[in-house]
N, C-alpha and C. Protein backbone atom coordinates (compact mmCIF):
# COMPACT_ATOMS: atom_id res chain seq x y z
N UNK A 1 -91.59 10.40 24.84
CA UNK A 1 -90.99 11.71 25.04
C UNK A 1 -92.06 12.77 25.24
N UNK A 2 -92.89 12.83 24.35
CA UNK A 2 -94.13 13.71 24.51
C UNK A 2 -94.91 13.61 25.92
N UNK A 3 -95.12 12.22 26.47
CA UNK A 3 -95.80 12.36 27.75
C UNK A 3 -94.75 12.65 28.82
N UNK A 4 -93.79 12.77 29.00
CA UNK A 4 -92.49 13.29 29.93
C UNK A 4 -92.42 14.79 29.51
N UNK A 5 -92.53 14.94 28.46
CA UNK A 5 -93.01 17.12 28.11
C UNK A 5 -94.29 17.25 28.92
N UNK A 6 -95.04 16.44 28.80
CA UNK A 6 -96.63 17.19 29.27
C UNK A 6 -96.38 17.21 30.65
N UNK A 7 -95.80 15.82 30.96
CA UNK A 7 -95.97 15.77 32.82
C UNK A 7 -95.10 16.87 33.19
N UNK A 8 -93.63 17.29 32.31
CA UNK A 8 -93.11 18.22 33.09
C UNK A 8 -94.05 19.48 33.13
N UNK A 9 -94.30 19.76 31.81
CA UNK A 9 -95.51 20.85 32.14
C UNK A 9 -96.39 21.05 32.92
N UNK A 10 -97.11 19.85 33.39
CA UNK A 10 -98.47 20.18 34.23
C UNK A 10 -97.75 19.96 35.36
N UNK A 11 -96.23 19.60 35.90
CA UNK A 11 -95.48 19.99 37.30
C UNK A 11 -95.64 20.98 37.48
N UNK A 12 -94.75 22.08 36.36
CA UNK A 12 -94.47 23.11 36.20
C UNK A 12 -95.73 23.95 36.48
N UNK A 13 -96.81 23.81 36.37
CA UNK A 13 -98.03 24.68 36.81
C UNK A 13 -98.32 24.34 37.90
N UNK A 14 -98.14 23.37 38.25
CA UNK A 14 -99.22 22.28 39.59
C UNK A 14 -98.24 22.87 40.96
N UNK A 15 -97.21 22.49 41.09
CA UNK A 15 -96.48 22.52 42.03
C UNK A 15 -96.30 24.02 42.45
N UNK A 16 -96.11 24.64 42.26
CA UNK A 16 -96.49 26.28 42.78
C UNK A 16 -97.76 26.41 42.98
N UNK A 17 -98.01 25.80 42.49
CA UNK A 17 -99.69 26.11 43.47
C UNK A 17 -100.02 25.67 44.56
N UNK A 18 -99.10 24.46 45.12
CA UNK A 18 -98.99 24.07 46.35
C UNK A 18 -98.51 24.84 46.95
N UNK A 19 -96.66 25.43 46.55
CA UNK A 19 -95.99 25.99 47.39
C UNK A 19 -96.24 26.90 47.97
N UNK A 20 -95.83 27.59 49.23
CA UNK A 20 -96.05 28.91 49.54
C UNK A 20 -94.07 29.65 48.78
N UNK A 21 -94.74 30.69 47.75
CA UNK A 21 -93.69 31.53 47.74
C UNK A 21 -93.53 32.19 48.21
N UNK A 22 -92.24 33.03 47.86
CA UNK A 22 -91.88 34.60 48.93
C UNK A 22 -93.11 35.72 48.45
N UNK A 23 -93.43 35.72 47.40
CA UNK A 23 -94.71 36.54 46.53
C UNK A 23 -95.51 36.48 47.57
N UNK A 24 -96.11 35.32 48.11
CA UNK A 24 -97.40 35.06 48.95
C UNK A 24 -97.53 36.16 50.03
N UNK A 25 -98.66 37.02 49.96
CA UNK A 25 -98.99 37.91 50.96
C UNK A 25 -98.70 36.90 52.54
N UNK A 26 -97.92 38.10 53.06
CA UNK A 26 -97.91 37.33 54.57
C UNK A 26 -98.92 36.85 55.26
N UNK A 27 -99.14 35.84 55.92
CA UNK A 27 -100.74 35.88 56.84
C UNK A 27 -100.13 36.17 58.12
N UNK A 28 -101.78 36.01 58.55
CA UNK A 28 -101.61 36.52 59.87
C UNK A 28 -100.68 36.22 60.95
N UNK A 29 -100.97 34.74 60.57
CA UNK A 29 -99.48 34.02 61.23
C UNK A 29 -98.55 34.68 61.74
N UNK A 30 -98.30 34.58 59.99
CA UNK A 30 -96.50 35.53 59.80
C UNK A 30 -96.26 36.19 60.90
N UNK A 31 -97.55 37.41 60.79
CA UNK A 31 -97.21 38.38 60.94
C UNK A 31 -97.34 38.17 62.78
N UNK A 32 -97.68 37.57 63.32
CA UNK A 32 -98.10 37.18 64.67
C UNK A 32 -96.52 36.60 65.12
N UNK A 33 -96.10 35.66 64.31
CA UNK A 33 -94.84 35.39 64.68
C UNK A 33 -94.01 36.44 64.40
N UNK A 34 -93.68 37.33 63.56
CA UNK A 34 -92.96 38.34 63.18
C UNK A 34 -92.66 39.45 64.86
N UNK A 35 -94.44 39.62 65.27
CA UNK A 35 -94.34 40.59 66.36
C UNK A 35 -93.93 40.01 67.37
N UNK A 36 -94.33 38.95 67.52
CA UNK A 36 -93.47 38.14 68.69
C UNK A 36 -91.79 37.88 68.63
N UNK A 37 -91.26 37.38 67.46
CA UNK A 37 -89.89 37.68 66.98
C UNK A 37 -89.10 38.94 67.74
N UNK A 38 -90.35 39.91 67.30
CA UNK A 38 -89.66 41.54 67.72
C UNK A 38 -89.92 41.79 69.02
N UNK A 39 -90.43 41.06 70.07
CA UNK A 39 -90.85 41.56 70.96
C UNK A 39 -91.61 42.41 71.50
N UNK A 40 -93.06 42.66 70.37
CA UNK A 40 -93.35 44.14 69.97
C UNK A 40 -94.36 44.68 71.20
N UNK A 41 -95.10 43.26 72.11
CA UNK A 41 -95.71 43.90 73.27
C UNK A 41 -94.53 44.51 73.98
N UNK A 42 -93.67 43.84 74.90
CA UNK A 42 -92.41 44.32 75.20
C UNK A 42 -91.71 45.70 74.76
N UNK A 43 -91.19 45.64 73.48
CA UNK A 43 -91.14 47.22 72.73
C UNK A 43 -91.76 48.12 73.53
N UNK A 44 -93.06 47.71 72.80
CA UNK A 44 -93.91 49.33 73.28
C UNK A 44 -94.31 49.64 74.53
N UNK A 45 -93.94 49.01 75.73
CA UNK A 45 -94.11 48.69 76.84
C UNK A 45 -92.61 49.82 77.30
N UNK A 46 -91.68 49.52 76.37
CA UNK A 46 -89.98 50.07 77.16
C UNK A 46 -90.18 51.23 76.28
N UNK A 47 -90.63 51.47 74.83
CA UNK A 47 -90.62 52.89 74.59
C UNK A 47 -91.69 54.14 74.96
N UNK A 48 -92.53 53.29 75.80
CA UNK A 48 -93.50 54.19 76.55
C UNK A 48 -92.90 54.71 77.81
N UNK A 49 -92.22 53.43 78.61
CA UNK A 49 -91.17 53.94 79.67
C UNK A 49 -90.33 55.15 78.95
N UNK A 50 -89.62 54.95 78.17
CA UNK A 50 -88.42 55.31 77.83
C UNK A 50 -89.11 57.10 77.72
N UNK A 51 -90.25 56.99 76.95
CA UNK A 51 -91.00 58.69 76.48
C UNK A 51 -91.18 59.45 77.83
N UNK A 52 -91.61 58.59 79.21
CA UNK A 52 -92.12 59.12 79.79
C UNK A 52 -91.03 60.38 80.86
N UNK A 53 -89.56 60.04 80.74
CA UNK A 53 -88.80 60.73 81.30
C UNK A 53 -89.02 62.47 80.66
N UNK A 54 -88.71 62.08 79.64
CA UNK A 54 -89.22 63.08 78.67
C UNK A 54 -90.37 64.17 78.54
N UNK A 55 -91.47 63.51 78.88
CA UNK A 55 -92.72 63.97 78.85
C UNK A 55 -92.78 64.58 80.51
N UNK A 56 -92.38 63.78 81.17
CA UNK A 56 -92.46 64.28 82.48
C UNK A 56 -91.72 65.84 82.55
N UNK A 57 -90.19 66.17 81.88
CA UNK A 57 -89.63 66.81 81.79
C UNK A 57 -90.88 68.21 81.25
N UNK A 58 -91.62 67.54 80.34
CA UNK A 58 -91.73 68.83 79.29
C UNK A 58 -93.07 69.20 80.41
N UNK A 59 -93.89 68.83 81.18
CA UNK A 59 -94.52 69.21 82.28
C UNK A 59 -93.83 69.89 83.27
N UNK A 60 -92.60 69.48 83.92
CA UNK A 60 -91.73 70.50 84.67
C UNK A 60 -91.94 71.75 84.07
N UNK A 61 -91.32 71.63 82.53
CA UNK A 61 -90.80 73.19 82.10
C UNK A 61 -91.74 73.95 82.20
N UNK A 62 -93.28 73.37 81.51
CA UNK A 62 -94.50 73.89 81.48
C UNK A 62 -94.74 74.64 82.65
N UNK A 63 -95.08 74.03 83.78
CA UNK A 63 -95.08 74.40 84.98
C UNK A 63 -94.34 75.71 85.39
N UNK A 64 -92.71 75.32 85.12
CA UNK A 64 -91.78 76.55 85.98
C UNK A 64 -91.68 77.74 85.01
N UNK A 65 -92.57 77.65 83.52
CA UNK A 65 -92.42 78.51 82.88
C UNK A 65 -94.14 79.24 83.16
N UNK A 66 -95.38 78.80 83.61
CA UNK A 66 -96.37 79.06 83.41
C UNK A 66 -97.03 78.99 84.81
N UNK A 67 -95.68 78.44 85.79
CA UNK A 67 -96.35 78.36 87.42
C UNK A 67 -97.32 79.54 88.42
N UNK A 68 -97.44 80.70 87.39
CA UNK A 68 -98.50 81.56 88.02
C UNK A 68 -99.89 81.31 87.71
N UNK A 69 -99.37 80.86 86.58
CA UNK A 69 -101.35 80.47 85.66
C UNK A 69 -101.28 78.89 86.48
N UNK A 70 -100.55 78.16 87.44
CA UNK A 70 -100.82 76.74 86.96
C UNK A 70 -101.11 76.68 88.83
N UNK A 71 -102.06 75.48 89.23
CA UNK A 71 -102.09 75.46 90.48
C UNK A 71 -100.76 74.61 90.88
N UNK A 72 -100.25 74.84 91.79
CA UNK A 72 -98.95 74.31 92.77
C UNK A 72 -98.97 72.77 92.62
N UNK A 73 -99.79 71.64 92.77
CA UNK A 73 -99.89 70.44 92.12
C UNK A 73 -100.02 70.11 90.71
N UNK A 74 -99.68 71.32 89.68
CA UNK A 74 -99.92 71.01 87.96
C UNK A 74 -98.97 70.00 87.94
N UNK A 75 -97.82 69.93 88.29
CA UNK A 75 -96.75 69.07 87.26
C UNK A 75 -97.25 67.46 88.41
N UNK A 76 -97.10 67.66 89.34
CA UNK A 76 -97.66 66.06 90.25
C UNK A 76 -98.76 65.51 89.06
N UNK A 77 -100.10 66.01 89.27
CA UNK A 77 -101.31 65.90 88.96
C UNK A 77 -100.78 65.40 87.10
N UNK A 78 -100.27 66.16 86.38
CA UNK A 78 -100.06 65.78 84.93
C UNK A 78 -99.25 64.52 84.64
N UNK A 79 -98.09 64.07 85.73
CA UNK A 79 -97.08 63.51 85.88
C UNK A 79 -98.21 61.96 86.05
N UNK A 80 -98.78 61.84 86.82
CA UNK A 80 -99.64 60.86 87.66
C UNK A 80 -100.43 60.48 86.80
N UNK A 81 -101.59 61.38 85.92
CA UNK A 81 -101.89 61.52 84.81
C UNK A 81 -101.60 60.42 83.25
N UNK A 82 -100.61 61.22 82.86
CA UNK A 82 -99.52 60.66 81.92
C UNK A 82 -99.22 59.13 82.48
N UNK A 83 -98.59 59.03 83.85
CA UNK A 83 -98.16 57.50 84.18
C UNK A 83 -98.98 56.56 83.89
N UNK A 84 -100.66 56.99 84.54
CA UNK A 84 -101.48 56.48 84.70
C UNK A 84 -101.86 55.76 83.01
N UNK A 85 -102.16 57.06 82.22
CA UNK A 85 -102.44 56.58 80.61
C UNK A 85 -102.08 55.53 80.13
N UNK A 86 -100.26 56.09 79.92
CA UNK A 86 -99.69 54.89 79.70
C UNK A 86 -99.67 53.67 80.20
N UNK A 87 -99.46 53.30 81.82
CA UNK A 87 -99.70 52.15 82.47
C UNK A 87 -100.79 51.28 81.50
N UNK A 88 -101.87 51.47 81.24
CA UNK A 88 -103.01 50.99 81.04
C UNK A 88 -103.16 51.02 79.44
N UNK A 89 -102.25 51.58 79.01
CA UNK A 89 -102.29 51.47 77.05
C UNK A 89 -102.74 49.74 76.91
N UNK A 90 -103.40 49.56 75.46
CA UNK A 90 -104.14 48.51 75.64
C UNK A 90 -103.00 47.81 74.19
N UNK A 91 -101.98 47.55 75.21
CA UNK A 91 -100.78 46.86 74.23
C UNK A 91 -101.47 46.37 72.69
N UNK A 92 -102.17 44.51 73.94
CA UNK A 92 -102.28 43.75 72.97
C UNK A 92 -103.30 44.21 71.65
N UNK A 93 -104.45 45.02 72.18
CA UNK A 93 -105.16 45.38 71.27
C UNK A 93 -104.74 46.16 70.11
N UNK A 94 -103.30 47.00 70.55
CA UNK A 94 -102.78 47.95 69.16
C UNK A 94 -102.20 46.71 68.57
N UNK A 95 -101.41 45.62 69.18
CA UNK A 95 -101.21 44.75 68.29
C UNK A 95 -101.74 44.06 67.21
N UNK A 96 -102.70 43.93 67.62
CA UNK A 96 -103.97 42.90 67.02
C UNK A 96 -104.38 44.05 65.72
N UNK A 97 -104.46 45.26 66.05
CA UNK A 97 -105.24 46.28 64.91
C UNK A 97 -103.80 46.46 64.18
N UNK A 98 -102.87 46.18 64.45
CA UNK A 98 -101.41 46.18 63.74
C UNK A 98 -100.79 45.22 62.22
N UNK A 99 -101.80 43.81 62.64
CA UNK A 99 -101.58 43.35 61.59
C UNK A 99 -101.98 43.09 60.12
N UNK A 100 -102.91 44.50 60.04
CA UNK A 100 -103.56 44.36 58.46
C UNK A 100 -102.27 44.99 57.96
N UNK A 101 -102.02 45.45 58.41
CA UNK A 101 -101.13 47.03 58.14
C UNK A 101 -100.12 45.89 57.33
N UNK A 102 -99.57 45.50 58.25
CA UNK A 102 -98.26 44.00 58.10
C UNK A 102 -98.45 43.44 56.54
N UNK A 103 -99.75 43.02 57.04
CA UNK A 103 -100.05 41.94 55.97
C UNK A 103 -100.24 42.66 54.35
N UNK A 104 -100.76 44.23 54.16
CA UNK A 104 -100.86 44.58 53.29
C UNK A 104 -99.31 44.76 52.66
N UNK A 105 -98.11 45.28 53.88
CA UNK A 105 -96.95 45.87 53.24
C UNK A 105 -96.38 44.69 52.75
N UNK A 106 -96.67 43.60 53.71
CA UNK A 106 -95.57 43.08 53.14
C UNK A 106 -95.19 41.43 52.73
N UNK A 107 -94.81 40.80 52.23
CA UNK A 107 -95.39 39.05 51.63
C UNK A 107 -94.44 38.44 52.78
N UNK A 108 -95.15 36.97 52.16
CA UNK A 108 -94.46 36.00 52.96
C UNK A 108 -93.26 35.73 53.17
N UNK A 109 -92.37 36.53 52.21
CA UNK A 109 -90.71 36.01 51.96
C UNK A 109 -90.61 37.04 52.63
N UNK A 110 -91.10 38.48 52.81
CA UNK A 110 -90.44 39.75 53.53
C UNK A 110 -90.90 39.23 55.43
N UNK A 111 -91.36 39.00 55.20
CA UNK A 111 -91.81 38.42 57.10
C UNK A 111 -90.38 37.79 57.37
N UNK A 112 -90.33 36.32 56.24
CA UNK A 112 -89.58 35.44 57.22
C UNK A 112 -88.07 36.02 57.08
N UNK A 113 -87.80 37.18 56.07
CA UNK A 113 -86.63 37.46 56.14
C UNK A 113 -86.45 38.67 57.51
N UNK A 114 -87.48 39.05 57.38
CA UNK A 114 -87.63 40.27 59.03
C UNK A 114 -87.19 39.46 60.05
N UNK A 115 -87.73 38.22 60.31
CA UNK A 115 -87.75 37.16 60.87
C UNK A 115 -86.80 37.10 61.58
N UNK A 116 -85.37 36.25 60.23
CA UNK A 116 -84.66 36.00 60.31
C UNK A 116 -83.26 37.28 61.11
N UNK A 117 -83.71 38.61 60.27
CA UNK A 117 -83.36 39.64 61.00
C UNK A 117 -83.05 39.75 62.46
N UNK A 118 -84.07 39.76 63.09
CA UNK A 118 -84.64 39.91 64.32
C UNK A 118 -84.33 39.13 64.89
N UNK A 119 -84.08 37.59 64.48
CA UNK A 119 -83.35 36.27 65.67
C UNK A 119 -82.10 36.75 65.69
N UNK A 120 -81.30 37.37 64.91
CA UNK A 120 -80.11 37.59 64.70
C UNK A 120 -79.51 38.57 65.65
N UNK A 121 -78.02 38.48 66.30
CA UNK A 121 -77.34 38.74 67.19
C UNK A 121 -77.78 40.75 67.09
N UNK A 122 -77.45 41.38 65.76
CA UNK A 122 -77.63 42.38 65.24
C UNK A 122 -79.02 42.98 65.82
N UNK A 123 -80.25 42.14 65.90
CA UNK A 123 -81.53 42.24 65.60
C UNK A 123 -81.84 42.58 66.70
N UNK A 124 -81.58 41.81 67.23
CA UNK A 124 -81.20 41.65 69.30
C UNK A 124 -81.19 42.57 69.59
N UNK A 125 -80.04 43.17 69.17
CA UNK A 125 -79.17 44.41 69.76
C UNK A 125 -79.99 45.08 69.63
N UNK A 126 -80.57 45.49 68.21
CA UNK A 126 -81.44 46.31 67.64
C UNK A 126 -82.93 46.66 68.55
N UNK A 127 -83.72 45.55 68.87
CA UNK A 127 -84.35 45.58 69.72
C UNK A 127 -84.00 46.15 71.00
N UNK A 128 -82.95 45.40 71.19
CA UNK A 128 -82.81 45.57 72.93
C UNK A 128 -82.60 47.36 73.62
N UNK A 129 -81.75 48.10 72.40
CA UNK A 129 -81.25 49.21 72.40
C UNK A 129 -82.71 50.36 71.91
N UNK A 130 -83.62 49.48 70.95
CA UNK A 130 -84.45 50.85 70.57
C UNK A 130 -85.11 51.67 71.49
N UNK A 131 -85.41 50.95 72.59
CA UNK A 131 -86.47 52.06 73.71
C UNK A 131 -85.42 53.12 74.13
N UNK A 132 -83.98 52.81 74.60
CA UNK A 132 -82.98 53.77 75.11
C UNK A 132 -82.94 54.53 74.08
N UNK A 133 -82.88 54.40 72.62
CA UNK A 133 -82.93 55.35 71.80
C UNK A 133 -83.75 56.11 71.57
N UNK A 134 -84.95 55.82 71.44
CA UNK A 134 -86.04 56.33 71.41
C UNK A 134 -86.37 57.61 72.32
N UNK A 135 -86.54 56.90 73.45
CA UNK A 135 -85.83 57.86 74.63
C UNK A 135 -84.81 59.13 74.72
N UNK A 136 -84.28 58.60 74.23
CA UNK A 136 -83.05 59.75 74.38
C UNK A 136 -82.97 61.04 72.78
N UNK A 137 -83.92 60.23 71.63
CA UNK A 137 -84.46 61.13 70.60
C UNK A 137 -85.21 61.74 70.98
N UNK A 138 -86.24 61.20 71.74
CA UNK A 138 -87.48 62.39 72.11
C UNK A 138 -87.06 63.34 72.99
N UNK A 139 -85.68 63.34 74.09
CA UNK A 139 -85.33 64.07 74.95
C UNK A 139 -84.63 65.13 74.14
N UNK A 140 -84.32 64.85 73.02
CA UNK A 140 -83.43 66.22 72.37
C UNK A 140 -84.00 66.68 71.12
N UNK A 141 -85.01 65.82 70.79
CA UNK A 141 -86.53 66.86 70.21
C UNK A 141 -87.66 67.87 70.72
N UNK A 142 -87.57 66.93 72.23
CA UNK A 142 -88.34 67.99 72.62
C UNK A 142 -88.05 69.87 72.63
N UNK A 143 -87.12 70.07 72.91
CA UNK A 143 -86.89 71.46 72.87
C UNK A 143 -87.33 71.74 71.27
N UNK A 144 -86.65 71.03 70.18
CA UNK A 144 -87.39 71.49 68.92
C UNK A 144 -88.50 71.42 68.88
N UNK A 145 -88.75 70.82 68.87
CA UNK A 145 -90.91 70.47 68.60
C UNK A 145 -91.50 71.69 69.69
N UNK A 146 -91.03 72.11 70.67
CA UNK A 146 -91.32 72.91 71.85
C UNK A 146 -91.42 74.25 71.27
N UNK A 147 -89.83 74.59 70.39
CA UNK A 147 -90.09 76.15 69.84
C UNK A 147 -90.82 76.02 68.84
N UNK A 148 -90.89 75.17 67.69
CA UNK A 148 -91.71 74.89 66.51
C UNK A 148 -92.67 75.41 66.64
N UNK A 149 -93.37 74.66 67.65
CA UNK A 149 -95.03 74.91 67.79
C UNK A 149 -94.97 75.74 68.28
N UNK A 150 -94.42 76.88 69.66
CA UNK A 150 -94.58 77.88 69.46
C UNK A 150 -94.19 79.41 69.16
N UNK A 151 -93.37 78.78 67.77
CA UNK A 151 -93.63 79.66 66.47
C UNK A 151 -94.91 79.41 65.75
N UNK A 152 -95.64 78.50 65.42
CA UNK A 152 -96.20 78.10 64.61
C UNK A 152 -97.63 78.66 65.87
N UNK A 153 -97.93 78.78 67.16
CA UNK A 153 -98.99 79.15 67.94
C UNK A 153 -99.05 80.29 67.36
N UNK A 154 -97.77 80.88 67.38
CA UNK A 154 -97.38 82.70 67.42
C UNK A 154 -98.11 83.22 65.85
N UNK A 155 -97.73 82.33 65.14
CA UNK A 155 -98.23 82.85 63.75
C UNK A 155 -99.45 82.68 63.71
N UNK A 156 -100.30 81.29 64.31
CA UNK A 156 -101.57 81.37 63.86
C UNK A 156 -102.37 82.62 64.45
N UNK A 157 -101.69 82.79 66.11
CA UNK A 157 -102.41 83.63 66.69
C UNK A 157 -102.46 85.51 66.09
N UNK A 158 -101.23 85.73 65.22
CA UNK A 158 -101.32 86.41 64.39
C UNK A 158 -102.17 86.47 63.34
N UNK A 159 -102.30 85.42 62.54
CA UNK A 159 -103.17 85.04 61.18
C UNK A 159 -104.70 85.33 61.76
N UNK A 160 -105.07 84.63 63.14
CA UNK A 160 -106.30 85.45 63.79
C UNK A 160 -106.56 86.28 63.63
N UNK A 161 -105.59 87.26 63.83
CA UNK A 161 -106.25 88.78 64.71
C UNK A 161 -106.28 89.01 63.35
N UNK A 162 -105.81 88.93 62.62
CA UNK A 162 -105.48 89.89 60.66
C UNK A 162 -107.20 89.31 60.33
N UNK A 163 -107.61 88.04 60.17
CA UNK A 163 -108.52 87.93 59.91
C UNK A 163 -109.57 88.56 61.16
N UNK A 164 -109.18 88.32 61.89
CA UNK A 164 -110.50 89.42 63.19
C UNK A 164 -110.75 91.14 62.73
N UNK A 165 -109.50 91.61 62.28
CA UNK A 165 -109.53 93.02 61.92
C UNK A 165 -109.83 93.16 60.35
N UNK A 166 -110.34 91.59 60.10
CA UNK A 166 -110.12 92.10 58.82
C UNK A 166 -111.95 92.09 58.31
N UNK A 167 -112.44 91.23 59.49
CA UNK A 167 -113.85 91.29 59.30
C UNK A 167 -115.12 92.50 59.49
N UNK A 168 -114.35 93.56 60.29
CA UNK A 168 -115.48 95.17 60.56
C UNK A 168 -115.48 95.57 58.90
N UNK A 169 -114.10 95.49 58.13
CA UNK A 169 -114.01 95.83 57.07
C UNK A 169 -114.92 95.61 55.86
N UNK A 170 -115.56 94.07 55.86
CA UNK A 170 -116.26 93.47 54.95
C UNK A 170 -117.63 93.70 55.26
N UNK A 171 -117.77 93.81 56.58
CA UNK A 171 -119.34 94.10 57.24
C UNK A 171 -119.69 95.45 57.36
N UNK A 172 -118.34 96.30 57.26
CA UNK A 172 -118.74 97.52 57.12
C UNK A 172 -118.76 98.36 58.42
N UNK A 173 -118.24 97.79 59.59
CA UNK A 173 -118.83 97.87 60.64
C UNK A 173 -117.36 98.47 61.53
N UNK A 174 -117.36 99.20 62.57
CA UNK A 174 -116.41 99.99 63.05
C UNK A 174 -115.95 98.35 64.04
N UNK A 175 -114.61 98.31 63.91
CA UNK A 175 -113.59 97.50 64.51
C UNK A 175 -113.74 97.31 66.20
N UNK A 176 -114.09 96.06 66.65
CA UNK A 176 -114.21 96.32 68.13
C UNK A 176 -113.23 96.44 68.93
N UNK A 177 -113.41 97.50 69.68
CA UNK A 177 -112.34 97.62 70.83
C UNK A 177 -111.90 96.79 71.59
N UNK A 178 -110.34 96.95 72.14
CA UNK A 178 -109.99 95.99 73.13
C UNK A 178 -109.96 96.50 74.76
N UNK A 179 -110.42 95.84 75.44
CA UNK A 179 -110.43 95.92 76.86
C UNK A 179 -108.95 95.69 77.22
């Protein structure tokens, strides 16, 4: 009886040390199959498409709002620009610098359950639909993010001048005129 206690015991230690548990930090693997799972070159390939309607847009406005300061080819030239960037984003390489990130958040049981996610009819969808979403978020942020920042130009460029007028004061020195 005693040697059937010990052997179960030294199972009981031994055999998890073989296994891989869900605990087990993901490897690279995982995480290589995980992005492939997700389609993640693909992804970022359709949500770069998807931004660029968008971005193109916010160059129009730029343009028809600033077309005296801007030469007559600004929005072509930025448009061409922008295409160009993106065209040439270096997918696989953000991938590759992508998976420490993976591997720190998240273990071996959270991969294969992402995994499992992602084969799934739901997951699919999920994928298949995010660039159109994406897309169509950045198209009705942009106007926010557009006034944000410039409120937030408007104030700094205020917070300037207070500190510009505020420096003859400390130096002692008569305030320079504006042309």
């Amino acid at each position: 009886m005693k040697r059937v206690l010990i052997a179960l015991v030294c199972l009981a230690f031994i055999v998890p040390a073989f296994a891989q548990t869900a605990e087990e930090p993901a490897s690279k693997d995982d995480v290589i199959l995980l992005l492939r799972t997700m389609q993640s070159h693909d992804m970022m390939r359709k949500m770069v498409e998807a931004m660029l309607k968008p971005m193109h847009q916010m160059y129009h406005d730029q343009y028809v709002k600033e077309k005296d300061k801007l030469p007559p080819d600004f929005e072509s030239r930025m448009n061409k620009m922008m295409d160009e960037m993106l065209k040439n984003m270096p997918f696989d390489e953000m991938l590759q610098a992508m998976i420490p990130a993976y591997q720190k958040h998240f273990t071996h049981g959270d991969i294969e359950a992402l995994n499992a996610f992602y084969s799934s009819p739901v997951g699919q969808k999920f994928l298949e639909e995010s660039p159109a979403v994406t897309g169509e978020a950045m198209q009705a942020m942009i106007p926010i993010m557009t006034k944000y920042t410039q409120q937030w130009q408007g104030r700094m460029q205020q917070e300037i001048q207070e500190m510009q007028n505020e420096l003859p004061k400390k130096t002692g020195e008569a305030p320079a005129s504006k042309n």
